[in-house]
Protein backbone atom coordinates (compact mmCIF):
# COMPACT_ATOMS: atom_id res chain seq x y z
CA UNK A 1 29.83 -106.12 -60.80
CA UNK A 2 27.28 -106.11 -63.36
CA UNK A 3 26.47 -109.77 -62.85
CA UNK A 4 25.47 -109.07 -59.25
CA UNK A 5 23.98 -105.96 -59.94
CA UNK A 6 21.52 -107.67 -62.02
CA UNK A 7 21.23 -110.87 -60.01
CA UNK A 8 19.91 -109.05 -57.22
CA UNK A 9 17.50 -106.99 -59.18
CA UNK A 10 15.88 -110.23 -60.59
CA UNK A 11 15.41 -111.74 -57.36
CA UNK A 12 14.00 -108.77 -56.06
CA UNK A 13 11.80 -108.33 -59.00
CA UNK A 14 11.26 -111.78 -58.53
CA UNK A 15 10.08 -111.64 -55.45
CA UNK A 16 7.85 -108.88 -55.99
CA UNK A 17 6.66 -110.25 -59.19
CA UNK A 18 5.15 -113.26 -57.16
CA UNK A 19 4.10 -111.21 -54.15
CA UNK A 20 1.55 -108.87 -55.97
CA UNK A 21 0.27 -112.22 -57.95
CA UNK A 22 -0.79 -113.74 -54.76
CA UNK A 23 -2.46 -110.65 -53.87
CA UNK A 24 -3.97 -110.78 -56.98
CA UNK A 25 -5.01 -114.19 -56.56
CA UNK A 26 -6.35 -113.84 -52.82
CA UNK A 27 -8.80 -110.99 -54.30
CA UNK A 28 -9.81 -113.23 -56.94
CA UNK A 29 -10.83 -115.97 -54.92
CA UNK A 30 -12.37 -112.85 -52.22
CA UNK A 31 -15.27 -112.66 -54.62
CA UNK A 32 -16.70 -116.13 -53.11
CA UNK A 33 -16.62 -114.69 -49.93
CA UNK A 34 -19.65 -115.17 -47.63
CA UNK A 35 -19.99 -114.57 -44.19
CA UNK A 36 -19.75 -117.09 -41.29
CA UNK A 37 -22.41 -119.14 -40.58
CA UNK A 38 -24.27 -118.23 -36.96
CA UNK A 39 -26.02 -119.93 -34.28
CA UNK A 40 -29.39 -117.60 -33.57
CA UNK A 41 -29.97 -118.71 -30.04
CA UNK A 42 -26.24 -118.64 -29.46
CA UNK A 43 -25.98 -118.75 -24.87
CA UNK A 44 -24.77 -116.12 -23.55
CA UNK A 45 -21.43 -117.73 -22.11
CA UNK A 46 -19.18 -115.39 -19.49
CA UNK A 47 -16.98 -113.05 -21.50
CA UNK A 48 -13.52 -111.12 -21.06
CA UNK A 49 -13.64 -108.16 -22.51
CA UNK A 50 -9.67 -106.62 -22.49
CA UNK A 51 -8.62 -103.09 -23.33
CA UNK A 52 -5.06 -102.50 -23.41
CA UNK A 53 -3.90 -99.44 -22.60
CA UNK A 54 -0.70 -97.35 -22.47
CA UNK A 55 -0.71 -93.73 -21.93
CA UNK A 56 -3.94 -93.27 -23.78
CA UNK A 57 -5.71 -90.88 -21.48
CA UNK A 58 -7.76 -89.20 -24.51
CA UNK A 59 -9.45 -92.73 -25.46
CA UNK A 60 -10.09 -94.36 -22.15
CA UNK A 61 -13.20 -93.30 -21.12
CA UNK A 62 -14.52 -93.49 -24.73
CA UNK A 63 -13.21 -96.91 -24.16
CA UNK A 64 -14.79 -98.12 -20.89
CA UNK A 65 -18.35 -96.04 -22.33
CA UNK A 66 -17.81 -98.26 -25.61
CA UNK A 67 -17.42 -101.36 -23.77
CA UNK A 68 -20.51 -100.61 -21.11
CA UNK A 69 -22.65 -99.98 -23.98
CA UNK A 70 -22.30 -103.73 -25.52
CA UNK A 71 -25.64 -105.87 -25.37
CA UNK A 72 -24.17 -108.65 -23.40
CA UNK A 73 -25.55 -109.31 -19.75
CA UNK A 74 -24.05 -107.67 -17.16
CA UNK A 75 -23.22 -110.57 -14.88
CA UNK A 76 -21.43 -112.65 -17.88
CA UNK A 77 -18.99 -110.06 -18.91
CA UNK A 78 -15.92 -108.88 -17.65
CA UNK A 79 -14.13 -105.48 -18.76
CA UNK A 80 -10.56 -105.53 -17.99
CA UNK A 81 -8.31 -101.95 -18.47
CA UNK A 82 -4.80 -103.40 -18.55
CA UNK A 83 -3.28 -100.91 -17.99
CA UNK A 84 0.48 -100.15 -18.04
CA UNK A 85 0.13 -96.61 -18.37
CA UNK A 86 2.92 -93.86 -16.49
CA UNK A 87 1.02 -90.97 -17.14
CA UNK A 88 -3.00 -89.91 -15.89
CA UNK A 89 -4.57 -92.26 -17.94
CA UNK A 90 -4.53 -94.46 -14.78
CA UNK A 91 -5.54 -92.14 -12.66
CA UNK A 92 -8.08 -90.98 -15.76
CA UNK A 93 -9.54 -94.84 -15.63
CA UNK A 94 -9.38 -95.83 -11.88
CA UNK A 95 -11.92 -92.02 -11.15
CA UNK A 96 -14.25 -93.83 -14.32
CA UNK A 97 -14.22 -96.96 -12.96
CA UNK A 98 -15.45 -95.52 -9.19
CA UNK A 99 -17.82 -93.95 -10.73
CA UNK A 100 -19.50 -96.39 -12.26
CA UNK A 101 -23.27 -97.01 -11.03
CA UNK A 102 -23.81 -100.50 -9.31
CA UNK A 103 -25.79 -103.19 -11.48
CA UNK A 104 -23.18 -103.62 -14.62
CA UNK A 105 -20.57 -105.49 -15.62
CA UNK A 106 -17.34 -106.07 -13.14
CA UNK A 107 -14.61 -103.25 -14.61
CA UNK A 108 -11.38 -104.43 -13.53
CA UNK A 109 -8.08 -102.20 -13.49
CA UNK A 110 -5.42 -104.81 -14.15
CA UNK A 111 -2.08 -102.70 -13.14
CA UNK A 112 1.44 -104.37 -13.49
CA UNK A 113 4.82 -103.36 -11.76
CA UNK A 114 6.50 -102.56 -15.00
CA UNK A 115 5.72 -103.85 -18.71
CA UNK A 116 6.98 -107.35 -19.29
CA UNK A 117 5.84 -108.39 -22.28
CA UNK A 118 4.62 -105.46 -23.39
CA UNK A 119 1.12 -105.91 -25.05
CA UNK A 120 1.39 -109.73 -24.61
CA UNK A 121 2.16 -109.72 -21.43
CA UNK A 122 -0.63 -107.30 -20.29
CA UNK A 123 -2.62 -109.79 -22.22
CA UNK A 124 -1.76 -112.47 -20.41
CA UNK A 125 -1.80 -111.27 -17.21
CA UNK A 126 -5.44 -110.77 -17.62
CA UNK A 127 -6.54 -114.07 -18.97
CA UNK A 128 -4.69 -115.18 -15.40
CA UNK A 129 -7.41 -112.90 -13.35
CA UNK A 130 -10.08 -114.26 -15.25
CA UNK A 131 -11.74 -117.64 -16.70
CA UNK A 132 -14.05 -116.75 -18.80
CA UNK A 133 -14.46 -119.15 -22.18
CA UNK A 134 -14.29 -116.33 -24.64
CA UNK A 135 -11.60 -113.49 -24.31
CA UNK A 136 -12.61 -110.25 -26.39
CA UNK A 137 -9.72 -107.76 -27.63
CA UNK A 138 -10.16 -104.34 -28.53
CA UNK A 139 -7.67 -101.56 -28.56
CA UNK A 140 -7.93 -98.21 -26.89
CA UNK A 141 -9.61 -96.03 -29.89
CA UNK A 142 -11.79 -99.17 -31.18
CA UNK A 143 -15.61 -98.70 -30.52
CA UNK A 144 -17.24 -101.54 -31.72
CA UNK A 145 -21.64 -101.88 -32.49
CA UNK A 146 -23.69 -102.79 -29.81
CA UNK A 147 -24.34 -106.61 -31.30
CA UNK A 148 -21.13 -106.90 -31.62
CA UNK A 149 -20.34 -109.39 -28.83
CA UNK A 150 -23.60 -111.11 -29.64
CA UNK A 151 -22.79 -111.92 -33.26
CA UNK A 152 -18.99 -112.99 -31.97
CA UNK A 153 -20.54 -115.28 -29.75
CA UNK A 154 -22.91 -116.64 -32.72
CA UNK A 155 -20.13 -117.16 -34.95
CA UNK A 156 -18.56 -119.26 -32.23
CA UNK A 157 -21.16 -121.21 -31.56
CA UNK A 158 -21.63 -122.12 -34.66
CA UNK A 159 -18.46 -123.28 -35.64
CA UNK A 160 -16.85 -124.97 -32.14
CA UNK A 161 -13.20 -125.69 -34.46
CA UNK A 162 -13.12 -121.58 -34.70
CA UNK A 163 -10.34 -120.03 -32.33
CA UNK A 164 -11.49 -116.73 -33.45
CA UNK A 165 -14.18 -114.19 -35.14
CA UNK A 166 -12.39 -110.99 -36.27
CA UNK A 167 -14.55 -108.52 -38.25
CA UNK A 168 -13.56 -105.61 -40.08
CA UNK A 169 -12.63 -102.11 -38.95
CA UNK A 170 -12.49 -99.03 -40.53
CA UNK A 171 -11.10 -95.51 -39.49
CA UNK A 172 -13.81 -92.75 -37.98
CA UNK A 173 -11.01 -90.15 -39.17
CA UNK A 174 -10.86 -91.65 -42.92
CA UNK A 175 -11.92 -88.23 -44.16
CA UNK A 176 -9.21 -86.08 -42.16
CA UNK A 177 -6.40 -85.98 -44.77
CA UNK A 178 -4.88 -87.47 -47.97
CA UNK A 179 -3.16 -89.92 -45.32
CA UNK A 180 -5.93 -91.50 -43.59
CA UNK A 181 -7.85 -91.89 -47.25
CA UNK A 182 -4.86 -93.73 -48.02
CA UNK A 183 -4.68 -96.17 -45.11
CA UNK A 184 -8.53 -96.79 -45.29
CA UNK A 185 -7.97 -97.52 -48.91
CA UNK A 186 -5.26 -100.02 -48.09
CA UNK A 187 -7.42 -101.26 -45.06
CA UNK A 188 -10.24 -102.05 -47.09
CA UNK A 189 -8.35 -104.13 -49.79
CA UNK A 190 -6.58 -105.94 -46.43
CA UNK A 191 -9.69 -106.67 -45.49
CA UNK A 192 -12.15 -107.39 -48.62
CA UNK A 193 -8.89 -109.03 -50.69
CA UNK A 194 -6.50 -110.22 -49.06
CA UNK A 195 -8.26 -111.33 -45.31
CA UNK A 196 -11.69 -112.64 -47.26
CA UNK A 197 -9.24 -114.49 -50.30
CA UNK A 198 -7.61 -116.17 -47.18
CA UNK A 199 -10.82 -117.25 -45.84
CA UNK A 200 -12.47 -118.55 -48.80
CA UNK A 201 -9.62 -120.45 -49.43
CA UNK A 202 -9.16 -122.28 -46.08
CA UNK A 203 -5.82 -120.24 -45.33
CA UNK A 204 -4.48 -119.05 -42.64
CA UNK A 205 -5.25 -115.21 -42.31
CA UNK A 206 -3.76 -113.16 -39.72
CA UNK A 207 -6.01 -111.65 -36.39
CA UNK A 208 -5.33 -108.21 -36.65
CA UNK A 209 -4.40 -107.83 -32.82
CA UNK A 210 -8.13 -106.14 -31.80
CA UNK A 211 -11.46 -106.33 -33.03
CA UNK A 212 -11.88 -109.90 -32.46
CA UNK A 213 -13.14 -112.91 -30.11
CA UNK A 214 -10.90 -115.56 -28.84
CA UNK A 215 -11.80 -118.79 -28.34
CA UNK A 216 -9.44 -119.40 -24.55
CA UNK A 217 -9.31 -122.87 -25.42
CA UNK A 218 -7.51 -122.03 -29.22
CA UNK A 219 -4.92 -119.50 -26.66
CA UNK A 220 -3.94 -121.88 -24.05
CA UNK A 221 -3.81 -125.07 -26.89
CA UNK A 222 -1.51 -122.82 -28.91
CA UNK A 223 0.78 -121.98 -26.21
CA UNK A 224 -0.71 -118.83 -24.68
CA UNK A 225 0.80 -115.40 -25.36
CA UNK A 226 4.39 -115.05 -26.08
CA UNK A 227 6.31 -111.88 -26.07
CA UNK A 228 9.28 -113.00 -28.17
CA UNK A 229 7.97 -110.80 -31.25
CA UNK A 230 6.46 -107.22 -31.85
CA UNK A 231 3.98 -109.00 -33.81
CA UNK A 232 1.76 -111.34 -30.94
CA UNK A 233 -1.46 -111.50 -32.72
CA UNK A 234 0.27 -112.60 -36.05
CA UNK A 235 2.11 -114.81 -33.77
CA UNK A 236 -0.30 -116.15 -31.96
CA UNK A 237 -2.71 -116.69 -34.95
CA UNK A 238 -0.21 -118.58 -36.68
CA UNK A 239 0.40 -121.24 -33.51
CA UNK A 240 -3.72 -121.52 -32.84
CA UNK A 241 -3.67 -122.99 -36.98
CA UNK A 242 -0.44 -124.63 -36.29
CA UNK A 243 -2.63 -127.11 -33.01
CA UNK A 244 -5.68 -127.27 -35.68
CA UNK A 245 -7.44 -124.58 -35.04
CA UNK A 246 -8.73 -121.62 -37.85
CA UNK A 247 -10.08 -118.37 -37.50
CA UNK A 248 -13.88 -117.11 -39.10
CA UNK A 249 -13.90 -113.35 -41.19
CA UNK A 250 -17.42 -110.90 -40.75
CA UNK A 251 -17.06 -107.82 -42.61
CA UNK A 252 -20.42 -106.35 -41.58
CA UNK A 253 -20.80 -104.16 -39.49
CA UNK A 254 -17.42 -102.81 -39.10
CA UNK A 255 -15.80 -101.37 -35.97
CA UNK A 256 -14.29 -97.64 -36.39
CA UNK A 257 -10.77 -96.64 -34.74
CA UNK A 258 -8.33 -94.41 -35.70
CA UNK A 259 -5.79 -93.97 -37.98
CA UNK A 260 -2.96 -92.01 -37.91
CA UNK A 261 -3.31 -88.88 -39.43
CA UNK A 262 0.93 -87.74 -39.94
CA UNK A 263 3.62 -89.35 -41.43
CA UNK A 264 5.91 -89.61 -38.26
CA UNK A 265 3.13 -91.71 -36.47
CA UNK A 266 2.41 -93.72 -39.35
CA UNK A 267 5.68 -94.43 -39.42
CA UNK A 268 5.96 -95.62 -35.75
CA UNK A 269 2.98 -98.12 -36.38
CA UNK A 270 4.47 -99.39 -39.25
CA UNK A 271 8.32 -99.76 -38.40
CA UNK A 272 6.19 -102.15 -35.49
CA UNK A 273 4.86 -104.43 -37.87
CA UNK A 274 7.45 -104.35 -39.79
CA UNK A 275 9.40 -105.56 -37.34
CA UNK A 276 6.96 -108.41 -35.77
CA UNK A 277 6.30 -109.87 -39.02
CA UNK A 278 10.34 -110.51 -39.74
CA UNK A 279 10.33 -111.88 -36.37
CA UNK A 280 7.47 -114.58 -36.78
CA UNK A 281 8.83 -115.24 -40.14
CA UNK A 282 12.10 -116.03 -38.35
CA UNK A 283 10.44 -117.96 -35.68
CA UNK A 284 7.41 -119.86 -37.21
CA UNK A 285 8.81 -120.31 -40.95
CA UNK A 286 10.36 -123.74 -39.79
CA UNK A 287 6.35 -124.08 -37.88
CA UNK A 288 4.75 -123.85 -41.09
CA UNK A 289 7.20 -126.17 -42.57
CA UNK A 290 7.34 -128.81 -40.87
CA UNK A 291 3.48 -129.01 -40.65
CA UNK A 292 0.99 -131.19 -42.25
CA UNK A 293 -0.52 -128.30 -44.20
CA UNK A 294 -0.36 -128.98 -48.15
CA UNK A 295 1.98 -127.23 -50.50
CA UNK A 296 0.22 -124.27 -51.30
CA UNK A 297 -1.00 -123.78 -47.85
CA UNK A 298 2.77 -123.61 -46.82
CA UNK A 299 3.76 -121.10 -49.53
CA UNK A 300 1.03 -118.82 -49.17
CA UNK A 301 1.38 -118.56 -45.18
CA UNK A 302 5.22 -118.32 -46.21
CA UNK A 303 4.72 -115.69 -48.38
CA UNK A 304 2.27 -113.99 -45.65
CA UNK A 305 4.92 -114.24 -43.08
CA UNK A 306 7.77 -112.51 -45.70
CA UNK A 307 4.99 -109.48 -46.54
CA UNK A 308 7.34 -107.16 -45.38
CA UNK A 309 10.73 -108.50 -47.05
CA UNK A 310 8.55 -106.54 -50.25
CA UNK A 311 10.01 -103.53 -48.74
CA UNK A 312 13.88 -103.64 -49.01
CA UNK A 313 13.12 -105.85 -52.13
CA UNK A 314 11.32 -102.59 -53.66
CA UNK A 315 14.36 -100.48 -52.60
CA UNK A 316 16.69 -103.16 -54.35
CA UNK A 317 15.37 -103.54 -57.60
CA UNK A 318 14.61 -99.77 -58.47
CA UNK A 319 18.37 -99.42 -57.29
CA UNK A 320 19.55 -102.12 -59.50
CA UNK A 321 17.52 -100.86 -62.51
CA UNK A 322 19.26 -97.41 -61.80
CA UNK A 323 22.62 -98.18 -61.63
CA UNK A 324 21.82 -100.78 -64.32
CA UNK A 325 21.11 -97.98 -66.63
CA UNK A 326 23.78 -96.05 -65.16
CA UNK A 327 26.60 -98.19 -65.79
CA UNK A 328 25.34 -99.96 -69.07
CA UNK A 329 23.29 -96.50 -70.78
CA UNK A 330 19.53 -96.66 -70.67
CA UNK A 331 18.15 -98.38 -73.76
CA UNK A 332 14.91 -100.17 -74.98
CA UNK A 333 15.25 -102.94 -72.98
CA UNK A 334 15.38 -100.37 -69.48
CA UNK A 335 12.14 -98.94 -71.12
CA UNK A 336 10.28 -102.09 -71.82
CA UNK A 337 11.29 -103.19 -68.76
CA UNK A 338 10.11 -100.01 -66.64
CA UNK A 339 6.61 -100.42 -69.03
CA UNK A 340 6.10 -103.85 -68.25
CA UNK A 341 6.57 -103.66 -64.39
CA UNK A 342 4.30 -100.59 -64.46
CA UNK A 343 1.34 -101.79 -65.96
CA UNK A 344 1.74 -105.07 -64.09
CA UNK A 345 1.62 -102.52 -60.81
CA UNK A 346 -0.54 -100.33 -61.80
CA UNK A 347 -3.24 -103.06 -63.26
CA UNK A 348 -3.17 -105.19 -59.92
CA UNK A 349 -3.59 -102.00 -57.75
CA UNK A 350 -6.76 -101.25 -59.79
CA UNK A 351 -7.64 -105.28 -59.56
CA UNK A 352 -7.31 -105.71 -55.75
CA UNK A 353 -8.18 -101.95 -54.47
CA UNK A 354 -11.42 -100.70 -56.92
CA UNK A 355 -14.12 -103.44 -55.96
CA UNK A 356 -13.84 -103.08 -51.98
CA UNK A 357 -14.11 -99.30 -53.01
CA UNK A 358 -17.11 -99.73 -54.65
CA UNK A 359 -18.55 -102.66 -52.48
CA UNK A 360 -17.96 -100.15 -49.71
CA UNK A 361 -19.45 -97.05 -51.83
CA UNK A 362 -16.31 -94.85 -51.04
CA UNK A 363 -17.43 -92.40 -53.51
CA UNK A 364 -17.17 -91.68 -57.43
CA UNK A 365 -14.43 -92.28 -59.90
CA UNK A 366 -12.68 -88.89 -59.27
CA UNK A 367 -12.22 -89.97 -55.66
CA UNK A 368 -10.47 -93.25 -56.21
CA UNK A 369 -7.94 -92.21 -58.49
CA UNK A 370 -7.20 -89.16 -56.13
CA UNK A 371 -6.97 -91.72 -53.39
CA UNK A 372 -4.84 -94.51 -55.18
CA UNK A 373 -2.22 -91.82 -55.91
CA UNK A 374 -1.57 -91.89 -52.07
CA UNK A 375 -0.57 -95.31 -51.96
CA UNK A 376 2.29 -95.57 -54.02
CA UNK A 377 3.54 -91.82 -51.74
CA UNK A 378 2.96 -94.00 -48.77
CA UNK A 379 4.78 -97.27 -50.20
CA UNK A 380 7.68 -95.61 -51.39
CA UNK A 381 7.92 -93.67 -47.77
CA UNK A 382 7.41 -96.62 -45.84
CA UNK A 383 10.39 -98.90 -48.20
CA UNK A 384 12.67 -95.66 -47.83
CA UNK A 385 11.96 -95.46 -44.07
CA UNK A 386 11.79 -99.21 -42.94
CA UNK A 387 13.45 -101.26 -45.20
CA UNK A 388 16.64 -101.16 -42.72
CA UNK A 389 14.47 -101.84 -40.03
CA UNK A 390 12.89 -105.05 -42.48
CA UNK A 391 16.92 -106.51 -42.52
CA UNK A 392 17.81 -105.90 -39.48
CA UNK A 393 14.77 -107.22 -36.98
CA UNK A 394 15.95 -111.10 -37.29
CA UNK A 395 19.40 -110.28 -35.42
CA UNK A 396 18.34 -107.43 -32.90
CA UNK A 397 18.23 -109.07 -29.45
CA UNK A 398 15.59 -106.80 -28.45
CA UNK A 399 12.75 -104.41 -29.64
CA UNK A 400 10.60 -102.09 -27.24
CA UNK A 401 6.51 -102.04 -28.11
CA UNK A 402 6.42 -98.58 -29.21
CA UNK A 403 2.38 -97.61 -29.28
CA UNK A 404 1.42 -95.70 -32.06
CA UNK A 405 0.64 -92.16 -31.35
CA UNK A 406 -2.81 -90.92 -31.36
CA UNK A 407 -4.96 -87.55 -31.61
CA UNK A 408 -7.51 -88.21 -29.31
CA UNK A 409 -4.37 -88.52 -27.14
CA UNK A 410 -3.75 -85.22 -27.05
């Protein structure tokens, strides 16, 4: 019993132990980040413009106003609402749309019998209606700059083996409560670590699911959308690098959205991803491979895809040290060992999270450390909560999209 006990806390540990070093190492190598390279006098090729939408009738007029507002001329762009929505949010978007004055761009609302496919689908169905070259994503609450198609487009043009542009975001609400500090500060590491370490290496790094520019060429030579996973854009991304393709980073100027400002929402966003990522794992692990890609291409896009296995692993080894101590008596060796893995922790939060706080002048000293005490609340919520969820996702037949609730919903 104690054999096992402390076999599966080392591999746990283990695994841990090496996730938090690549992290380490991807914010490391973000230092060298720079941003894409543009083409000034880009063309102005036709572009879809999709907003998703489910039962969002707070965001989507702020939506369609967003999208209207983007310096992009009016007879090369194409907004599509797809929406699947079962409350007045359709009826909210089809009175917008009508009243649109005559001159801009064509506002389509693309409405489906029921929800195949879920966000995928929706997706899908849209790229069917039109044929635009470059398909732009952007969720209900996103409101992206006025350039922002403009620089997309640049980035694009510039680099014709790109199947995508995705640029930062950060939440409007960020100041609301100790929760949504907490999710920009993990945002911003995503982002200025982990998604700029990717790039500078050459990796694959994951489109975020909105805020971005497709390339339709990179979708349809990767397959198109599939629905088989919660996780589409991670899926998608991964099959687009998979037929040659990569994707370009821009940081500046960010898009703002929302975050969720209570736990129980969080919670639904994150038992989602949770969720997806097991199921590409399951799905493209044998992808990755069986690929050309070298060695430590394959492991860190492995270890990418198995993000979320940190979870359960965190629940595991803290129980193992526990009933470690429990069974054996806790001595020196439990207290080195709690020391060690705490100061490994705690220096390689302060390593990946302080310089995007200060590149992004968050605020003073005092501020950060109140702010980094909210992640380790939020980690130890989110292992507690979806760690059964992490296990279980590779032999559920079936998972429903659930959208993650929002205020400006209500």
């Amino acid at each position: 019993m104690l054999f096992l006990i402390d076999a599966i806390g080392f591999v746990a540990g283990l695994f841990l132990v090496v996730l938090l070093g690549q992290h380490l190492r991807l914010a490391w190598r973000a230092r060298r980040y720079r941003p894409p390279p543009m083409q000034p006098d880009a063309e102005c090729p036709p572009i879809l413009l999709q907003i998703p939408l489910y039962n969002e009738a707070g965001s989507v007029e702020g939506a369609l106003a967003s999208a209207l507002a983007l310096d992009w001329p009016a007879d090369r762009l194409t907004i599509q609402l797809l929406d699947d929505s079962t409350d007045e949010t359709a009826a909210l978007a089809a009175a917008a749309i009508t009243g649109l004055p005559p001159g801009g761009p064509l506002v389509q609302q693309v409405r489906r019998v029921n929800r195949d496919g879920f966000k995928a689908g929706a997706l899908a169905e849209g790229m069917q209606r039109c044929d635009a070259p470059l398909i732009a994503i952007l969720d209900a609450d996103f409101r992206a700059p006025r350039q922002w198609l403009r620089q997309a487009a640049a980035v694009l043009a510039a680099d014709q083996g790109a199947a995508f542009v995705q640029f930062r975001f950060e939440f409007g609400n960020r100041d609301q409560n100790w929760m949504t500090l907490g999710q920009q500060f993990s945002v911003d590491a995503h982002f200025l670590a982990e998604q700029a370490g990717r790039q500078v290496g050459g990796d694959l790094f994951q489109f975020n699911g909105t805020g971005a520019v497709w390339r339709r060429a990179a979708i349809e030579a990767a397959g198109g959308w599939s629905a088989d996973t919660l996780a589409e854009d991670l899926d998608l991304t991964l099959r687009s690098y998979a037929a040659g393709w990569h994707g370009q980073l821009t940081l500046e100027p960010p898009l703002t959205c929302e975050a969720p400002a209570d736990l129980a929402s969080w919670r639904v966003q994150q038992a989602r991803w949770s969720t997806g990522f097991v199921q590409v794992a399951r799905k493209g692990l044998p992808l990755v491979w069986h690929s050309n890609w070298n060695l430590a291409a394959k492991f860190g896009t492995s270890l990418l895809l198995g993000l979320q296995l940190g979870l359960p692993c965190l629940v595991l080894a803290v129980a193992a040290f526990v009933l470690d101590g429990l069974l054996r008596g806790f001595g020196s060796g439990h207290a080195v060992l709690a020391t060690a893995a705490a100061l490994y922790a705690g220096t390689s939060a302060l390593l990946i999270t302080l310089p995007p706080f200060l590149r992004l002048r968050r605020g003073g000293i005092i501020r950060y450390g109140a702010t980094l005490i909210a992640i380790p609340v939020l980690l130890v919520f989110l292992a507690l909560a979806n760690s059964a969820g992490v296990v279980t996702a590779p032999f559920a037949a079936r998972h429903d999209f659930v959208r993650t609730p929002k205020q400006g919903d209500r």
